[in-house]
PDB file of N, CA and C in Angstrom:
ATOM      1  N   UNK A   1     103.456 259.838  87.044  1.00  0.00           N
ATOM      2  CA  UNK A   1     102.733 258.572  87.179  1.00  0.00           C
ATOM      3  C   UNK A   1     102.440 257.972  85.817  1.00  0.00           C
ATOM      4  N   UNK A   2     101.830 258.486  84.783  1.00  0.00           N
ATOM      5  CA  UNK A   2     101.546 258.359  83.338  1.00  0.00           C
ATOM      6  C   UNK A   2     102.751 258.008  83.048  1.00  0.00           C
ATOM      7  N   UNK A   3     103.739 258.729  83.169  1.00  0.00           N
ATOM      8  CA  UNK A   3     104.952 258.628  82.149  1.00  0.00           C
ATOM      9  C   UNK A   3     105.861 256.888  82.374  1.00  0.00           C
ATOM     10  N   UNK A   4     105.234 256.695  84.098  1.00  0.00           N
ATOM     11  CA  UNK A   4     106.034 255.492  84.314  1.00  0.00           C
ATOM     12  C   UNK A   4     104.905 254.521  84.144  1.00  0.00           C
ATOM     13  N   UNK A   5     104.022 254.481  83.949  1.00  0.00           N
ATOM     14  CA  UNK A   5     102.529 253.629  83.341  1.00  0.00           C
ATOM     15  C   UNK A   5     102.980 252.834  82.245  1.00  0.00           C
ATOM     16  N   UNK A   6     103.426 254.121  81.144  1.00  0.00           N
ATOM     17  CA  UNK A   6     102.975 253.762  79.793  1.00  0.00           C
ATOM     18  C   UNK A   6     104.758 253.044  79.467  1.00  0.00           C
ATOM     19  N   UNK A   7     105.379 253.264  80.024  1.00  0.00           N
ATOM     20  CA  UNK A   7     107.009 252.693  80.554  1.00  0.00           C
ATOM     21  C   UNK A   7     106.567 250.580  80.838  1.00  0.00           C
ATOM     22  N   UNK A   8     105.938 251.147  82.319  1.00  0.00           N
ATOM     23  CA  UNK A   8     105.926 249.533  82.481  1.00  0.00           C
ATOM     24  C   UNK A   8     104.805 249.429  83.670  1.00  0.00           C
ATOM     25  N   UNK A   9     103.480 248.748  82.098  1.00  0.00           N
ATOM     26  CA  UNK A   9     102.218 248.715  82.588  1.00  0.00           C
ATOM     27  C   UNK A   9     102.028 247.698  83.312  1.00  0.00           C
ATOM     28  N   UNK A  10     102.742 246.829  83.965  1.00  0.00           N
ATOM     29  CA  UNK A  10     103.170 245.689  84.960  1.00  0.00           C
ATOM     30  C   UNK A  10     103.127 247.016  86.280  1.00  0.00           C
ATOM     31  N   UNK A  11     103.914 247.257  86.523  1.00  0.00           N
ATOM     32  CA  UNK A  11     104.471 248.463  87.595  1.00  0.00           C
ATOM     33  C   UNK A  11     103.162 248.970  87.931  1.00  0.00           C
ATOM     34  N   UNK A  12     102.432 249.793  87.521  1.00  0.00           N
ATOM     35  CA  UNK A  12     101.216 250.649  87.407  1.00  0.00           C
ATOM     36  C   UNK A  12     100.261 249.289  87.653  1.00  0.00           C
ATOM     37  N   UNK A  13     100.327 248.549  87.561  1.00  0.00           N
ATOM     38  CA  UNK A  13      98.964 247.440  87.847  1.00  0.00           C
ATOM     39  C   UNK A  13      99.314 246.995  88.954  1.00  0.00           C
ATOM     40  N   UNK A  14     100.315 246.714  89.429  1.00  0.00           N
ATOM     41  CA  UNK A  14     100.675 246.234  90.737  1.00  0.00           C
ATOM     42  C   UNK A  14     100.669 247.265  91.510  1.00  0.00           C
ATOM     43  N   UNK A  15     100.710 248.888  91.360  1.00  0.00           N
ATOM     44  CA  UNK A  15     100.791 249.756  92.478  1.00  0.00           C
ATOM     45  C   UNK A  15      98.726 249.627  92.785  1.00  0.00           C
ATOM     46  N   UNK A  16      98.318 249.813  91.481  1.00  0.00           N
ATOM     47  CA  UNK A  16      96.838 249.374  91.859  1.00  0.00           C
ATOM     48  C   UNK A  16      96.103 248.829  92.699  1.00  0.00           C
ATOM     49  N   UNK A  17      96.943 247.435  92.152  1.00  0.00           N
ATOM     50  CA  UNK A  17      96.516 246.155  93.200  1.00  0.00           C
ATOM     51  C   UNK A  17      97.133 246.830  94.214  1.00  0.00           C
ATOM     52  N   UNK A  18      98.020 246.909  95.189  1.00  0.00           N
ATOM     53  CA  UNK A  18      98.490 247.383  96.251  1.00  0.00           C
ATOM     54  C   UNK A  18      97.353 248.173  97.121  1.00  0.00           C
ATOM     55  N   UNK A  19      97.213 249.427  96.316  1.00  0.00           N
ATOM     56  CA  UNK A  19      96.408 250.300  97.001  1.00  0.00           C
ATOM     57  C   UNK A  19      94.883 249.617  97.397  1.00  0.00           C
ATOM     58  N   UNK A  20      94.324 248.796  96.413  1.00  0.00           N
ATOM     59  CA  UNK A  20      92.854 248.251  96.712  1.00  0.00           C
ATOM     60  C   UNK A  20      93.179 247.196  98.001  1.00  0.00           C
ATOM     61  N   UNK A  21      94.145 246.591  97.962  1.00  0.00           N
ATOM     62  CA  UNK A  21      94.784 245.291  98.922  1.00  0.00           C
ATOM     63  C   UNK A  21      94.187 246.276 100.725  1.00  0.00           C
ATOM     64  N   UNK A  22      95.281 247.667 100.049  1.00  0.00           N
ATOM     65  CA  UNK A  22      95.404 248.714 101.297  1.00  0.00           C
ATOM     66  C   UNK A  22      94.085 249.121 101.984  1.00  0.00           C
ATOM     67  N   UNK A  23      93.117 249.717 100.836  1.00  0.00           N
ATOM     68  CA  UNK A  23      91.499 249.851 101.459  1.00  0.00           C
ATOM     69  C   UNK A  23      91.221 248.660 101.782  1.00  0.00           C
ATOM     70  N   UNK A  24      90.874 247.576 101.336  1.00  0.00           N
ATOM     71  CA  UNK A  24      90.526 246.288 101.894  1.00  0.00           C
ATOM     72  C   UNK A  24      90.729 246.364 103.161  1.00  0.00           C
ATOM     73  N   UNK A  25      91.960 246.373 103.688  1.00  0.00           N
ATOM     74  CA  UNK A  25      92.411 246.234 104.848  1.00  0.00           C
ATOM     75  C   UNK A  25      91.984 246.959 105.759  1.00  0.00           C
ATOM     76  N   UNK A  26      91.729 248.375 105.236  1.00  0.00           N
ATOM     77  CA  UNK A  26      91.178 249.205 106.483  1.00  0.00           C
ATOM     78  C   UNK A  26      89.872 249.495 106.513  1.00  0.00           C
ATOM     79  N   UNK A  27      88.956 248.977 105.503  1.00  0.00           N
ATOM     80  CA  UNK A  27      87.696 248.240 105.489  1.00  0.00           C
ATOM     81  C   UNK A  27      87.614 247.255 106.697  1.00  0.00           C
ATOM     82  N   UNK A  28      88.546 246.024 106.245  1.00  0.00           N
ATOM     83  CA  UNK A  28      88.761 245.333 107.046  1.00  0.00           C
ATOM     84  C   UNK A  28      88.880 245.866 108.801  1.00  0.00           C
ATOM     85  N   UNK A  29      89.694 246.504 109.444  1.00  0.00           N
ATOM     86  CA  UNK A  29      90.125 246.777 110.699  1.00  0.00           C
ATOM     87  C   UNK A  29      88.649 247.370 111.037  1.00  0.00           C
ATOM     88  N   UNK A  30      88.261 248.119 110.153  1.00  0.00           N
ATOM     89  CA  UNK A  30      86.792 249.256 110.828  1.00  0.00           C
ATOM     90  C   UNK A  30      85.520 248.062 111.359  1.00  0.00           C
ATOM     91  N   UNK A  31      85.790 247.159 110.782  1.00  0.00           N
ATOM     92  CA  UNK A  31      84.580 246.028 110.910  1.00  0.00           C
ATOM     93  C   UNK A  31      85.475 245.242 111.810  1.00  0.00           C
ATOM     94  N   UNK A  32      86.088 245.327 112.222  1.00  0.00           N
ATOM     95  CA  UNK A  32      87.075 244.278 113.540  1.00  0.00           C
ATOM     96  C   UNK A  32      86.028 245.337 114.732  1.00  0.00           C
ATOM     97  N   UNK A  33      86.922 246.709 114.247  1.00  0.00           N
ATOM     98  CA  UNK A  33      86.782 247.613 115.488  1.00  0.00           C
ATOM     99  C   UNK A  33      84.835 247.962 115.660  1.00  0.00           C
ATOM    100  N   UNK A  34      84.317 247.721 114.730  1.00  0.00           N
ATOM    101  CA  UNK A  34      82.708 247.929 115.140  1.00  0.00           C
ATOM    102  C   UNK A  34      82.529 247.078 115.729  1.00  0.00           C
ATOM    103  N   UNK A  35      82.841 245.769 115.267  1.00  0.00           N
ATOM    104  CA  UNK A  35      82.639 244.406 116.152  1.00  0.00           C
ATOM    105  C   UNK A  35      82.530 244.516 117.321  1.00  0.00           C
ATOM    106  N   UNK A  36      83.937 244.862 117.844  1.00  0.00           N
ATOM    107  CA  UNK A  36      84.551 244.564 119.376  1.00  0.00           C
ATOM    108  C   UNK A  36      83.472 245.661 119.597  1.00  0.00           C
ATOM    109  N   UNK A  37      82.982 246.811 119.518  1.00  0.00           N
ATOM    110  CA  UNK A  37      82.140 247.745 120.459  1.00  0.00           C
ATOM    111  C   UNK A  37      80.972 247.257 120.371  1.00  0.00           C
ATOM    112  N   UNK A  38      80.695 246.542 119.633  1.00  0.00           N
ATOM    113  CA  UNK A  38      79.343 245.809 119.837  1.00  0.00           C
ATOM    114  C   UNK A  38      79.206 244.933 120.407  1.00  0.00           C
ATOM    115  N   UNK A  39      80.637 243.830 120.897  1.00  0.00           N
ATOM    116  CA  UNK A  39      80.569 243.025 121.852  1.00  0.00           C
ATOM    117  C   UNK A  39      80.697 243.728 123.330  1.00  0.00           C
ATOM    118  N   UNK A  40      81.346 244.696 123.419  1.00  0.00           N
ATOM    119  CA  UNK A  40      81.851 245.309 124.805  1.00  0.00           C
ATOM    120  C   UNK A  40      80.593 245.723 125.266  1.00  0.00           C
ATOM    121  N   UNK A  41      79.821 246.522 124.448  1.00  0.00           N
ATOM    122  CA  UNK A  41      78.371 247.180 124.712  1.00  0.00           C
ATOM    123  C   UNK A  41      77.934 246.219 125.429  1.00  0.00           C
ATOM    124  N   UNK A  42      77.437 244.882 124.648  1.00  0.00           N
ATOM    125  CA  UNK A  42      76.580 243.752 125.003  1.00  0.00           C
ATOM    126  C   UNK A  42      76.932 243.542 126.753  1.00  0.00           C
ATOM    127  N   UNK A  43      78.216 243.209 126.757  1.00  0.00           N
ATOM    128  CA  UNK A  43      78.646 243.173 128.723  1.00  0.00           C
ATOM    129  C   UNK A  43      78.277 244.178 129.744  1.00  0.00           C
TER     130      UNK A  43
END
């Protein structure tokens, strides 16, 4: 990982960004999915 970093620190910043994009997202879905059980409850 280092060795291809210090190669091409473009590469290594974009796998970064990627991965935070990735938690976001499943941040994201967990707060979809609390949602909906908090609406279903409510019925």
């Amino acid at each position: 990982m280092s060795k291809m970093n210090k190669k091409c620190p473009v590469c290594g910043f974009n796998h970064i960004i990627k991965k935070e994009k990735e938690m976001e997202n499943e941040a994201f879905n967990v707060e979809i999915v609390s949602l909906t059980l908090n609406i279903l409850q409510t019925f």
